[in-house]
C-alpha atoms as a PDB file:
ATOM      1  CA  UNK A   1       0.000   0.000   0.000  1.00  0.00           C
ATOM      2  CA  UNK A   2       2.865   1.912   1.035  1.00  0.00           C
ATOM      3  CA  UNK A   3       4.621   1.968  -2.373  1.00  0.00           C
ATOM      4  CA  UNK A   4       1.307   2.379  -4.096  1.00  0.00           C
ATOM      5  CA  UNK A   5       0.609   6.313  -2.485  1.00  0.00           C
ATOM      6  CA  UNK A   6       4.233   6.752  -3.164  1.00  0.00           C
ATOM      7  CA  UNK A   7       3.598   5.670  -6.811  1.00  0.00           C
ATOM      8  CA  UNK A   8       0.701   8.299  -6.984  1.00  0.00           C
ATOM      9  CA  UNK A   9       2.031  11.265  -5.520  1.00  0.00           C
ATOM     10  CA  UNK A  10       5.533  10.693  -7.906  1.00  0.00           C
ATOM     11  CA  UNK A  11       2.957  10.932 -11.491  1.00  0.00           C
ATOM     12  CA  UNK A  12       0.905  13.964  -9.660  1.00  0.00           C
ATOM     13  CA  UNK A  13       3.589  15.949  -9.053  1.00  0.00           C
ATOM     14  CA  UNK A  14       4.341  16.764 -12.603  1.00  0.00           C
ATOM     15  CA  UNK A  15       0.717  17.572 -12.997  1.00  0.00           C
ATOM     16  CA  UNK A  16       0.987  20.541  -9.851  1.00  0.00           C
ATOM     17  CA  UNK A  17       4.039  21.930 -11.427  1.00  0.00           C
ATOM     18  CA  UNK A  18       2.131  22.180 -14.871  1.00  0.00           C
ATOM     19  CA  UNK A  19      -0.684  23.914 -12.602  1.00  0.00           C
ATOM     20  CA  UNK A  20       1.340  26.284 -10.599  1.00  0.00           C
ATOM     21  CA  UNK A  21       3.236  27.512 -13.553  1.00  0.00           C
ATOM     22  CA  UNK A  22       0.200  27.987 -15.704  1.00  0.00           C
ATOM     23  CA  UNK A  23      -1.310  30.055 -12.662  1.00  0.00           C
ATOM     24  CA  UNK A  24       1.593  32.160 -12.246  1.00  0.00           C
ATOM     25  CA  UNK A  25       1.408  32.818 -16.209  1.00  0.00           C
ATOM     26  CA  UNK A  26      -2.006  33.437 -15.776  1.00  0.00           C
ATOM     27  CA  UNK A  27      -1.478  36.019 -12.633  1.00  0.00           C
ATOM     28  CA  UNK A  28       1.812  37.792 -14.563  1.00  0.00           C
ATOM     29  CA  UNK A  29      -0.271  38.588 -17.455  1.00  0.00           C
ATOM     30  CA  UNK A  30      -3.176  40.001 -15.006  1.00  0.00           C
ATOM     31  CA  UNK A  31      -1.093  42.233 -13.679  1.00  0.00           C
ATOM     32  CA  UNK A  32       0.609  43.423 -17.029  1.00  0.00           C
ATOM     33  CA  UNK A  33      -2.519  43.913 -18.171  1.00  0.00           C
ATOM     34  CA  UNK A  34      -3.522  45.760 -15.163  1.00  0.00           C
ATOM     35  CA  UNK A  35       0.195  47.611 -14.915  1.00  0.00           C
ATOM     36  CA  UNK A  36      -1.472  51.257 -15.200  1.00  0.00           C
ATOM     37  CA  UNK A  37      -4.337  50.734 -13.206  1.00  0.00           C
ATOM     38  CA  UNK A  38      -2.394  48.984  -9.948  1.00  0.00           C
ATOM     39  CA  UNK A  39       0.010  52.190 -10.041  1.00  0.00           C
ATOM     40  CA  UNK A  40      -2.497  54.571 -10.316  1.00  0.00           C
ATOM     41  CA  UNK A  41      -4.187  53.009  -6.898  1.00  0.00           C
ATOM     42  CA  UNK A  42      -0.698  52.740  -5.790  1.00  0.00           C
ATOM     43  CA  UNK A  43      -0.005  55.971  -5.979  1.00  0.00           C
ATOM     44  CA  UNK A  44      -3.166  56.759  -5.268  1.00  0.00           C
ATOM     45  CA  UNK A  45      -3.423  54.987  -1.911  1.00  0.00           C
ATOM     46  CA  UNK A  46       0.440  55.962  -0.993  1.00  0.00           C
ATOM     47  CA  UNK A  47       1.011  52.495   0.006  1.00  0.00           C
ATOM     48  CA  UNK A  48       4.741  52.620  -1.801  1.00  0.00           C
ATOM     49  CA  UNK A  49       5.526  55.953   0.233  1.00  0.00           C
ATOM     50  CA  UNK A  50       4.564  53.883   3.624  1.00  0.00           C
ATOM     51  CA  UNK A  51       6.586  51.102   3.011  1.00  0.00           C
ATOM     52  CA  UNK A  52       9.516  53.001   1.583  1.00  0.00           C
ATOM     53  CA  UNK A  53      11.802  54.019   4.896  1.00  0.00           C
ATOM     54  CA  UNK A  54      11.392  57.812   6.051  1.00  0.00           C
ATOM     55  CA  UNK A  55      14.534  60.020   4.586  1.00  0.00           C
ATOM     56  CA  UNK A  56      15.238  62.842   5.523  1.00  0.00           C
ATOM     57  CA  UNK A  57      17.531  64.742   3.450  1.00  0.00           C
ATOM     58  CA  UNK A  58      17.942  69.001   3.695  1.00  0.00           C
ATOM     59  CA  UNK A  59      19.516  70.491   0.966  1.00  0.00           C
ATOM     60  CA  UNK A  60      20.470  74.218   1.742  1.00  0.00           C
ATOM     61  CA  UNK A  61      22.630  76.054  -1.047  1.00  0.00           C
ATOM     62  CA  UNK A  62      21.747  79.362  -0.164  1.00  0.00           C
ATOM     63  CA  UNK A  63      22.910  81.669  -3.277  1.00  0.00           C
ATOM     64  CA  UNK A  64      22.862  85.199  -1.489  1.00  0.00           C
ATOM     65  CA  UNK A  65      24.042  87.952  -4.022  1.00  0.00           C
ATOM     66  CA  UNK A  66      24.601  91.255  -2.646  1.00  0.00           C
ATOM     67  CA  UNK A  67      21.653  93.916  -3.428  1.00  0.00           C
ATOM     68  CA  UNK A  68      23.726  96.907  -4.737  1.00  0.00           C
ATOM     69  CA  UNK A  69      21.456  99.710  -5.245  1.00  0.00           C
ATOM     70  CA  UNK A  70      22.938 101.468  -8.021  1.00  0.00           C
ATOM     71  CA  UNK A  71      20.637 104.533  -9.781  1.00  0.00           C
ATOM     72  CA  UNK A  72      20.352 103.958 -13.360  1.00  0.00           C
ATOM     73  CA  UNK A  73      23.159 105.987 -15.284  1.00  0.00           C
ATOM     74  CA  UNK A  74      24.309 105.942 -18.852  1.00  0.00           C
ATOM     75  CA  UNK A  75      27.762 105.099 -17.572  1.00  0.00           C
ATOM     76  CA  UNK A  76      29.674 101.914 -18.621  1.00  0.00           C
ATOM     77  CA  UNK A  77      27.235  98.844 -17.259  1.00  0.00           C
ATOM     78  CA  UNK A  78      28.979  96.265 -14.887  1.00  0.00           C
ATOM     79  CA  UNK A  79      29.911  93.407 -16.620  1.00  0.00           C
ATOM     80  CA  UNK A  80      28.019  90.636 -15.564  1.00  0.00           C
ATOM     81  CA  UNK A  81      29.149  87.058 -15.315  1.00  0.00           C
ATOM     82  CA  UNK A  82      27.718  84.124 -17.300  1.00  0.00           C
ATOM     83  CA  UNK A  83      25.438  82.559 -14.484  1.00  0.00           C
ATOM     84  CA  UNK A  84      26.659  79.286 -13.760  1.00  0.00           C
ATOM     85  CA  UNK A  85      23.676  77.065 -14.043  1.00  0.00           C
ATOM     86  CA  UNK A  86      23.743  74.520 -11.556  1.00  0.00           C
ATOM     87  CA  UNK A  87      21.351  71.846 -11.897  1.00  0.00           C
ATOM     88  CA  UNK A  88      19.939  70.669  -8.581  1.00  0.00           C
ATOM     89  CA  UNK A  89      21.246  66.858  -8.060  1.00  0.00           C
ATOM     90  CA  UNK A  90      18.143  65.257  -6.781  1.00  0.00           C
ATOM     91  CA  UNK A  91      18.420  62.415  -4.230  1.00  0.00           C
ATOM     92  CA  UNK A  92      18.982  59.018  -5.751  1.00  0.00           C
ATOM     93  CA  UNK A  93      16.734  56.442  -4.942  1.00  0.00           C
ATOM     94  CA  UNK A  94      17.861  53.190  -6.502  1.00  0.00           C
ATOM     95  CA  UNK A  95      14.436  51.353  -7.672  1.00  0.00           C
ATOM     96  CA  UNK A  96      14.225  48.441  -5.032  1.00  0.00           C
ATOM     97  CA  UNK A  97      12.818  45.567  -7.005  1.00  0.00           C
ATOM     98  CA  UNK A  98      11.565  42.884  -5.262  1.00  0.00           C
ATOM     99  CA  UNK A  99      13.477  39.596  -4.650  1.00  0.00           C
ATOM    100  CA  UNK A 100      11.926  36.217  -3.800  1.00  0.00           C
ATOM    101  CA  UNK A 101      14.162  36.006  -0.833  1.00  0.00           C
ATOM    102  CA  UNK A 102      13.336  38.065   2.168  1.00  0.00           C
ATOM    103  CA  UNK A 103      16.253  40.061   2.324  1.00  0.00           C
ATOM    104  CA  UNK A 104      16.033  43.885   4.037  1.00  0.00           C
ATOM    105  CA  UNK A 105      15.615  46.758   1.529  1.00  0.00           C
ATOM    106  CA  UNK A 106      18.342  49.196   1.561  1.00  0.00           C
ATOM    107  CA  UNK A 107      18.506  53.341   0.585  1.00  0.00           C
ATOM    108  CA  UNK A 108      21.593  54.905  -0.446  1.00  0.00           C
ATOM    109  CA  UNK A 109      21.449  58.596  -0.628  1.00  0.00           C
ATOM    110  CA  UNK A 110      23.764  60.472  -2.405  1.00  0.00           C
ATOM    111  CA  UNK A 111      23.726  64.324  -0.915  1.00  0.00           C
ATOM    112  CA  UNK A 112      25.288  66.859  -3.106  1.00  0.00           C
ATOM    113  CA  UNK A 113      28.260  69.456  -2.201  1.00  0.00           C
ATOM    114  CA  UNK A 114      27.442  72.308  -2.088  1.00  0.00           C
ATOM    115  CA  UNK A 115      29.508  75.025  -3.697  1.00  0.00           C
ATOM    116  CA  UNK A 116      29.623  78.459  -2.393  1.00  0.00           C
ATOM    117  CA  UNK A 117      28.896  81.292  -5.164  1.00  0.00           C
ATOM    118  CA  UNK A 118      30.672  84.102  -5.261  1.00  0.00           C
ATOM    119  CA  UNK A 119      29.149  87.272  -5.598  1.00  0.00           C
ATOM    120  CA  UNK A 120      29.819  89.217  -9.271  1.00  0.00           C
ATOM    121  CA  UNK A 121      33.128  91.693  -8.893  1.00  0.00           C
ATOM    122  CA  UNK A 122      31.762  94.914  -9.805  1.00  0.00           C
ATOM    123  CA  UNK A 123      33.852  96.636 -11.664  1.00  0.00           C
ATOM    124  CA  UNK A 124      35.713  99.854 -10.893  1.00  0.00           C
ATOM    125  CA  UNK A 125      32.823 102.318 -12.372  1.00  0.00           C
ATOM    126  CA  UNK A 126      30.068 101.119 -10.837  1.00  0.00           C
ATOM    127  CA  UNK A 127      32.036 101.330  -7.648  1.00  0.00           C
ATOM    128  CA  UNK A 128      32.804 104.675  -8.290  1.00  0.00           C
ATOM    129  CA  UNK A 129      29.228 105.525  -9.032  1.00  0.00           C
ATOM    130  CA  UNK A 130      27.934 103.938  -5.865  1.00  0.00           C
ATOM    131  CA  UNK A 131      30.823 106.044  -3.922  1.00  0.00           C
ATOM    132  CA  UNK A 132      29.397 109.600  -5.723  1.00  0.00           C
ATOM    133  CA  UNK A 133      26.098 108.899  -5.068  1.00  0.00           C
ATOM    134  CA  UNK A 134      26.679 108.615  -1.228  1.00  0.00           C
ATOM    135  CA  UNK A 135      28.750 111.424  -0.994  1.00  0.00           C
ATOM    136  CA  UNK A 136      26.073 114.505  -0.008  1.00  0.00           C
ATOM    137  CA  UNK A 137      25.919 117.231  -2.583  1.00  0.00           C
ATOM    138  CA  UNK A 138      26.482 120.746  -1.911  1.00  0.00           C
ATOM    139  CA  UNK A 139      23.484 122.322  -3.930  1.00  0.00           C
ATOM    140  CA  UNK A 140      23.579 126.124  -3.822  1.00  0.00           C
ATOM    141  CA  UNK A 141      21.418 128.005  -1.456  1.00  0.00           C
ATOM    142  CA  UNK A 142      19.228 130.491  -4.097  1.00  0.00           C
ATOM    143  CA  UNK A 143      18.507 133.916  -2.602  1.00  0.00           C
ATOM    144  CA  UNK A 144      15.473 135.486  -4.149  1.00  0.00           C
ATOM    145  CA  UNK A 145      15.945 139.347  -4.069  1.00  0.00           C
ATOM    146  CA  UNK A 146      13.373 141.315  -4.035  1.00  0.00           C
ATOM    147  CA  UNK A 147      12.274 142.699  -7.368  1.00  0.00           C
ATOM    148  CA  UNK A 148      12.406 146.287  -7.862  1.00  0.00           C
ATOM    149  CA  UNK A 149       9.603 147.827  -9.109  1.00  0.00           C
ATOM    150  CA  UNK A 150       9.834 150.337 -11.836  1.00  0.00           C
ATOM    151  CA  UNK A 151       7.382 153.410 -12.131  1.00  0.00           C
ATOM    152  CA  UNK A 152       5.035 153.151 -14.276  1.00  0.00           C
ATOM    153  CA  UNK A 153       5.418 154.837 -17.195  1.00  0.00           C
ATOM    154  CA  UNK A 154       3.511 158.216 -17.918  1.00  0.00           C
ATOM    155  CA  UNK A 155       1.082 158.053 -20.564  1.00  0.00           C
ATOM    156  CA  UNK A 156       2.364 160.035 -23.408  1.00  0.00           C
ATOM    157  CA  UNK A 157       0.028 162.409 -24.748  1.00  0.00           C
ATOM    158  CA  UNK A 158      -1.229 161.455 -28.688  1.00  0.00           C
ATOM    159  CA  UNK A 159       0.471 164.252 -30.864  1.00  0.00           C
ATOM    160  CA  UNK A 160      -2.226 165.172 -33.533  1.00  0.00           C
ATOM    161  CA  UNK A 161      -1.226 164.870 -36.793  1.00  0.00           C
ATOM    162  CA  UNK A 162      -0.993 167.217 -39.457  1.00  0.00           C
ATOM    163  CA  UNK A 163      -0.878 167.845 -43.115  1.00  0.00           C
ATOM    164  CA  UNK A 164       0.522 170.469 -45.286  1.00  0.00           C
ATOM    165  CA  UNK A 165      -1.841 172.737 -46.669  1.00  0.00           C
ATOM    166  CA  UNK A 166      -2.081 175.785 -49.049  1.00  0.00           C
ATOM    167  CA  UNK A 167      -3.267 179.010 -48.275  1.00  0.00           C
ATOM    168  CA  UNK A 168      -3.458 182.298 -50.041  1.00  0.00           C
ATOM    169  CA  UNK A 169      -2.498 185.690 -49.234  1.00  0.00           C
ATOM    170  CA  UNK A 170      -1.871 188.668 -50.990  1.00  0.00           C
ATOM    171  CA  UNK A 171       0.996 190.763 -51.789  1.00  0.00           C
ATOM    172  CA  UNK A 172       2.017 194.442 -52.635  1.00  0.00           C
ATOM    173  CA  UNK A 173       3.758 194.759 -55.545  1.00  0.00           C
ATOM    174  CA  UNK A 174       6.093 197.612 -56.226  1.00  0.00           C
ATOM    175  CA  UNK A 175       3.544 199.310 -58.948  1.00  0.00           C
ATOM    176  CA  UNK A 176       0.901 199.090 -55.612  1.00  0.00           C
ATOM    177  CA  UNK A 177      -0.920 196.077 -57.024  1.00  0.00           C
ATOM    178  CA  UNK A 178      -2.081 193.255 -54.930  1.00  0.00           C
ATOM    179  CA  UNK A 179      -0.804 189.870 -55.857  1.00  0.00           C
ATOM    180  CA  UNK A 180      -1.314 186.031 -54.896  1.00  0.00           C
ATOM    181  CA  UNK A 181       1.252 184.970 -52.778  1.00  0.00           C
ATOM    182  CA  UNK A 182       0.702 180.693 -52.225  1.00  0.00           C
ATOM    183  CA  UNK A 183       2.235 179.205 -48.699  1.00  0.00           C
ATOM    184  CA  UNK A 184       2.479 175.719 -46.855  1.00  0.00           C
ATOM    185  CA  UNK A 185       1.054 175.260 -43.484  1.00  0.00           C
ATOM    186  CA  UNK A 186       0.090 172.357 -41.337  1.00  0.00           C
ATOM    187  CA  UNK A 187      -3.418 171.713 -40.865  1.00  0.00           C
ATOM    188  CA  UNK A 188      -4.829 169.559 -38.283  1.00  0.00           C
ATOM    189  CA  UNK A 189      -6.405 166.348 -39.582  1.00  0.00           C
ATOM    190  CA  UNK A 190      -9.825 166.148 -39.318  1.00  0.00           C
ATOM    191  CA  UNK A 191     -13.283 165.439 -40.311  1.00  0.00           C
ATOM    192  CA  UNK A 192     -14.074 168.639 -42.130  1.00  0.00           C
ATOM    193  CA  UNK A 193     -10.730 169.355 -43.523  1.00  0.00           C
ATOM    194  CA  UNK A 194     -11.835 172.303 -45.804  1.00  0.00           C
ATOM    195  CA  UNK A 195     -13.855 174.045 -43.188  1.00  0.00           C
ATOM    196  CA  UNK A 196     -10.065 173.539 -41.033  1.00  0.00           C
ATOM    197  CA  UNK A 197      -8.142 175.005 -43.987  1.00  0.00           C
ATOM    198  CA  UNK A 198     -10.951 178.375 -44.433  1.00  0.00           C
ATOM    199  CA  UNK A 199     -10.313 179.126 -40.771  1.00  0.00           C
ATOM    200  CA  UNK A 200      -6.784 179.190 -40.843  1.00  0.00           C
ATOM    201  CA  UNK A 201      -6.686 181.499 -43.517  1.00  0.00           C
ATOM    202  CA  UNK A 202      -9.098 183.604 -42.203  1.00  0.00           C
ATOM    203  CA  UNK A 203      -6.656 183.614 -38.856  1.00  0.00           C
ATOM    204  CA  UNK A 204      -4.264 185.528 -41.109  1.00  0.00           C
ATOM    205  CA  UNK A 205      -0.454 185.340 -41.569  1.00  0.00           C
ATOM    206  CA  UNK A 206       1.753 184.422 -39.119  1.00  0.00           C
ATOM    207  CA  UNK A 207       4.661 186.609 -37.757  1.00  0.00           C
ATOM    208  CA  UNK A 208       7.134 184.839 -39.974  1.00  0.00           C
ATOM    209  CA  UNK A 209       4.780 184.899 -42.959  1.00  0.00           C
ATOM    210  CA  UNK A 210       4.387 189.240 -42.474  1.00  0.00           C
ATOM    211  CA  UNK A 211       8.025 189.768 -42.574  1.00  0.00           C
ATOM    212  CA  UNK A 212       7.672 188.167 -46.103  1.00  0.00           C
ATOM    213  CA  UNK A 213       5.480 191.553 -46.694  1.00  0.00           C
ATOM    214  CA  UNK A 214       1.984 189.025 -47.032  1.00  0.00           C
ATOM    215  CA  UNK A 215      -1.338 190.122 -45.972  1.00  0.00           C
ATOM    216  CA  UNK A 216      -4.709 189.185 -46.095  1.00  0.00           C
ATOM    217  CA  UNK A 217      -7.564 191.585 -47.548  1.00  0.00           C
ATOM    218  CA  UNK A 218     -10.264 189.425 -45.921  1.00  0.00           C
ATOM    219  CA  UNK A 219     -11.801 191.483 -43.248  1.00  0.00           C
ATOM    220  CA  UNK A 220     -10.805 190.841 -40.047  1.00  0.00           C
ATOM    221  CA  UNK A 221     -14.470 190.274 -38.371  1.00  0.00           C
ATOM    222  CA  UNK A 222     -15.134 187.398 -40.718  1.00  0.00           C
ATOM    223  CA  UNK A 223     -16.387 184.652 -39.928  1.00  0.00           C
ATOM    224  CA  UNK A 224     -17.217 180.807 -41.579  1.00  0.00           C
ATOM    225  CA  UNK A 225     -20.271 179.418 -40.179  1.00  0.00           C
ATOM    226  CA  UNK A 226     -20.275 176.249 -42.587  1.00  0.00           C
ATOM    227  CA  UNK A 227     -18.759 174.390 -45.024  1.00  0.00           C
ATOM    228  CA  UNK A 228     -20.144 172.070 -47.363  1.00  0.00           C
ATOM    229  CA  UNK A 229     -19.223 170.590 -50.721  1.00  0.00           C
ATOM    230  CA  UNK A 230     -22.024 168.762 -53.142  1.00  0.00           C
ATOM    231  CA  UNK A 231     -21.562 167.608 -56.877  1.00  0.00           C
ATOM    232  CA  UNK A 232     -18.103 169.566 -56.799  1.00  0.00           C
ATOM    233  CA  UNK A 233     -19.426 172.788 -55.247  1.00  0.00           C
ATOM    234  CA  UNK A 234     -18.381 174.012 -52.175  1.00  0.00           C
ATOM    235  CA  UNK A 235     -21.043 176.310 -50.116  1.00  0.00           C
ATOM    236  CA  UNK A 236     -19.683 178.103 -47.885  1.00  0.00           C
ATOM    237  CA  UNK A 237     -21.328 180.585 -45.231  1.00  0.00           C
ATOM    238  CA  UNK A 238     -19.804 183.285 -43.750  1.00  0.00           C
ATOM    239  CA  UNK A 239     -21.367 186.369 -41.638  1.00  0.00           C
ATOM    240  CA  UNK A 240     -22.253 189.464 -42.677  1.00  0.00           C
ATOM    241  CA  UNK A 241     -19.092 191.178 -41.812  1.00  0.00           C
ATOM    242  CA  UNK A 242     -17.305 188.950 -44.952  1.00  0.00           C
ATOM    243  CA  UNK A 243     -19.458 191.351 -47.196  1.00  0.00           C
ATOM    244  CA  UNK A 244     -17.692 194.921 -45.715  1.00  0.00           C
ATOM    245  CA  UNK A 245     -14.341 195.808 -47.342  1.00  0.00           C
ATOM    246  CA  UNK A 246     -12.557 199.056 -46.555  1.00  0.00           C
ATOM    247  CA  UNK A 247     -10.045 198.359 -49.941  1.00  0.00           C
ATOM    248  CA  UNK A 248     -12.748 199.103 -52.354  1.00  0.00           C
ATOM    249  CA  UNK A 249     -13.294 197.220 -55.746  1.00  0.00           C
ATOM    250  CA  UNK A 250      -9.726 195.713 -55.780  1.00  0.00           C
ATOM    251  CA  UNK A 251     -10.227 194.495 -52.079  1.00  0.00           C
ATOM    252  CA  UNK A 252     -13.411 192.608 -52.739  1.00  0.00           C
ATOM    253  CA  UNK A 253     -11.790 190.988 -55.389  1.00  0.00           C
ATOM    254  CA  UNK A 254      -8.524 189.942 -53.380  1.00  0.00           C
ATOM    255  CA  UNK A 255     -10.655 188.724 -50.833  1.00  0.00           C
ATOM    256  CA  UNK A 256     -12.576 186.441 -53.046  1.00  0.00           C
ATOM    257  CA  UNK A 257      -9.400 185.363 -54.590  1.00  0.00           C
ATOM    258  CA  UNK A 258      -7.921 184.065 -51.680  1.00  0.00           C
ATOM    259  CA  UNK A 259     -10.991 181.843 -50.868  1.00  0.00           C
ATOM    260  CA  UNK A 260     -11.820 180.713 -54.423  1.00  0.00           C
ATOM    261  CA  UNK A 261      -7.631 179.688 -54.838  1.00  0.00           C
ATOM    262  CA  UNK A 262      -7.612 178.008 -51.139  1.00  0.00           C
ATOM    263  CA  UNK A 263     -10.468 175.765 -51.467  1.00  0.00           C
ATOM    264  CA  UNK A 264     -10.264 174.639 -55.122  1.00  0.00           C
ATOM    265  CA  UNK A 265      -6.333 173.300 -53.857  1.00  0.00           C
ATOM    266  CA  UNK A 266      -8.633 170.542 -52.818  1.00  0.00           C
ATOM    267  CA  UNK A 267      -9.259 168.060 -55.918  1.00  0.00           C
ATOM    268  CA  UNK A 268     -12.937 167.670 -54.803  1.00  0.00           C
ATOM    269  CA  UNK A 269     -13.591 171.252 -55.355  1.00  0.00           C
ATOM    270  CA  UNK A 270     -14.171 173.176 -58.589  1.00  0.00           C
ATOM    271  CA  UNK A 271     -16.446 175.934 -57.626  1.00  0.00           C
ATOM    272  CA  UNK A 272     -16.907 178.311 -54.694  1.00  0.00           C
ATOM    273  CA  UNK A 273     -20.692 179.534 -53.667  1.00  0.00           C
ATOM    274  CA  UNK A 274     -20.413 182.199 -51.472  1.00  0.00           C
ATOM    275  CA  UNK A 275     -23.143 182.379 -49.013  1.00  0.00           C
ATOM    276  CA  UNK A 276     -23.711 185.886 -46.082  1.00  0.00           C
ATOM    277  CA  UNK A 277     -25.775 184.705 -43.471  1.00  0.00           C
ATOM    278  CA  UNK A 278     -27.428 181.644 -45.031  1.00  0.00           C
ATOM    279  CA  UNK A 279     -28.300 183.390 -48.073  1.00  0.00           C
ATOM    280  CA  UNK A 280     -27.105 183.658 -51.526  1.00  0.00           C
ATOM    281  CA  UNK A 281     -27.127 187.656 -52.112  1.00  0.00           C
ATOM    282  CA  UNK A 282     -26.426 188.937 -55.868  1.00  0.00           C
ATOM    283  CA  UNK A 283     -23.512 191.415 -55.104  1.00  0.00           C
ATOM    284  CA  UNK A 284     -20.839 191.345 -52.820  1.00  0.00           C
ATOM    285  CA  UNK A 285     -21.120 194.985 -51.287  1.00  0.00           C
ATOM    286  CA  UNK A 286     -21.903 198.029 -52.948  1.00  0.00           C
ATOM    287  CA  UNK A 287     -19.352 197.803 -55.800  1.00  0.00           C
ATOM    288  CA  UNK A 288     -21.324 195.384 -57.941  1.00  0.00           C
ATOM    289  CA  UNK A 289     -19.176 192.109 -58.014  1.00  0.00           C
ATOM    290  CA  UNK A 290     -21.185 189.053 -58.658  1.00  0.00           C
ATOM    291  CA  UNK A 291     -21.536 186.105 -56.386  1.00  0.00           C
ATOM    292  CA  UNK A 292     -24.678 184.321 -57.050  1.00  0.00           C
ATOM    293  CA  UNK A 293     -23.010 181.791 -59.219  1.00  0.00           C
ATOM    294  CA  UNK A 294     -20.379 179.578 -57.879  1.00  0.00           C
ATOM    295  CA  UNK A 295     -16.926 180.794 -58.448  1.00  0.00           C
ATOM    296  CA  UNK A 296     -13.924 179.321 -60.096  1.00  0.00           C
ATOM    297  CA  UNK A 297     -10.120 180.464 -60.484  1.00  0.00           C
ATOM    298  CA  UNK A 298     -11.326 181.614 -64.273  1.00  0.00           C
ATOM    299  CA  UNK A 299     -13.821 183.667 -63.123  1.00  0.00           C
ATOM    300  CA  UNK A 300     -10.885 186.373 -61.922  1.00  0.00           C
END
């Protein structure tokens, strides 16, 4: 009986090896299959983390550069130094693969040196800079003096202004005759420049003008009361003493000669109405010279 069980289990044994390697087949390609998923839940559930042994490694490479405050200037920039890039050396964790045999899992760490960094070298301008703009600077002191007020200017007074004029006067010749004698004066500018003009000559000569041996037959009482000037005429009214001459024929004559000459100088004027009072009379005085028609220089 004995050799009999021994007999069996020696032609099953074959079979279970055939079994167990088909079922670990059979569970390797379930879990290739199911790679992604068991890592997700893996990582997932932090189960690795728990089993992995707690290191604790503190890296401190403490890269202080020296803050140099330095005020922007066009003046030659420090030359800076390539940065050395140093790429941080990250702990090395072997991958611990699972053996059959129980044998304790082991870490080796690697911790990096750590190399001090210098600090760039600034070069000699910069330091200079940095020294000038510490040093304090002496900014003169401004003293506002007080301004000195001028006086104010006086207002100048407007100077009217003139323009030359002729006037007539009359002369004595040496045979006793009266003759025209033409002069330049400044008239005011105005409005009414021939009414201007006829009152200046009815003023006379001047001082300087009678040591010239002029005179004026117009008699001395006259006076204009208006002056007009329509379609080339001129009307102009005078009082009644303009009509009283103590020279006779030739005096009323000169008289009207020295008007009629004055105010046709003006290029608006032709002809001369004489009026006494308003009124055109027929004769001037009692020596029968006619002035109820205008008069022109050809009328003489």
């Amino acid at each position: 009986m004995a050799t009999k069980r021994t007999a069996k289990k020696k032609s099953n044994a074959p079979v279970g090896c055939l079994i167990g390697i088909f079922l670990i087949i059979l569970l390797s390609g379930i879990l290739i299959l199911n790679k992604s998923s068991i890592e997700k839940t893996l990582k997932n559930t932090k189960v690795l983390d728990q089993l992995k042994p707690e290191t604790k490694v503190t890296e401190t490479i403490s890269q202080q550069k020296p803050e140099q405050k330095i005020e922007q200037q066009p003046v030659q920039q420090p030359v800076q130094q390539p940065e050395q890039k140093q790429e941080p050396s990250p702990l090395q964790k072997p991958e611990q693969k699972p053996e059959a045999t129980n044998k304790p899992q082991t870490t080796t760490t690697t911790v990096p040196q750590t190399t001090p960094v210098k600090p760039p070298e600034t070069t000699g301008t910069t330091q200079k800079n940095t020294e000038s703009k510490t040093k304090p600077v002496n900014t003169p002191q401004t003293v506002s003096q007080p301004k000195q007020t001028q006086p104010a200017a006086a207002p100048t007074e407007k100077v009217p202004q003139t323009k030359d004029r002729a006037l007539y006067f009359m002369q004595l010749a040496e045979d006793g005759s009266l003759v025209r004698a033409k002069v330049s004066r400044a008239i005011k500018v105005s409005d009414s420049p021939l009414y201007d003009v006829i009152q200046s000559l009815l003023a006379g000569p001047t001082e300087t003008e009678k040591k010239r041996g002029l005179i004026s037959v117009i008699p001395p009482n006259s006076r204009l009361l208006s002056a007009t000037v329509k379609d080339g005429i001129a009307y102009l009214n005078f009082n009644d003493a303009f009509q009283f001459n103590t020279y006779g024929v030739e005096g009323y004559t000169a008289q009207l000669k020295q008007i009629v000459w004055t105010a046709t100088e003006f290029t608006t004027v032709q002809g001369i109405q004489i009026l006494i009072e308003g009124k055109s009379p027929v004769y001037l005085g009692g020596e029968g010279i006619r002035i109820d028609k205008p008069l022109t220089r050809d009328s003489f």
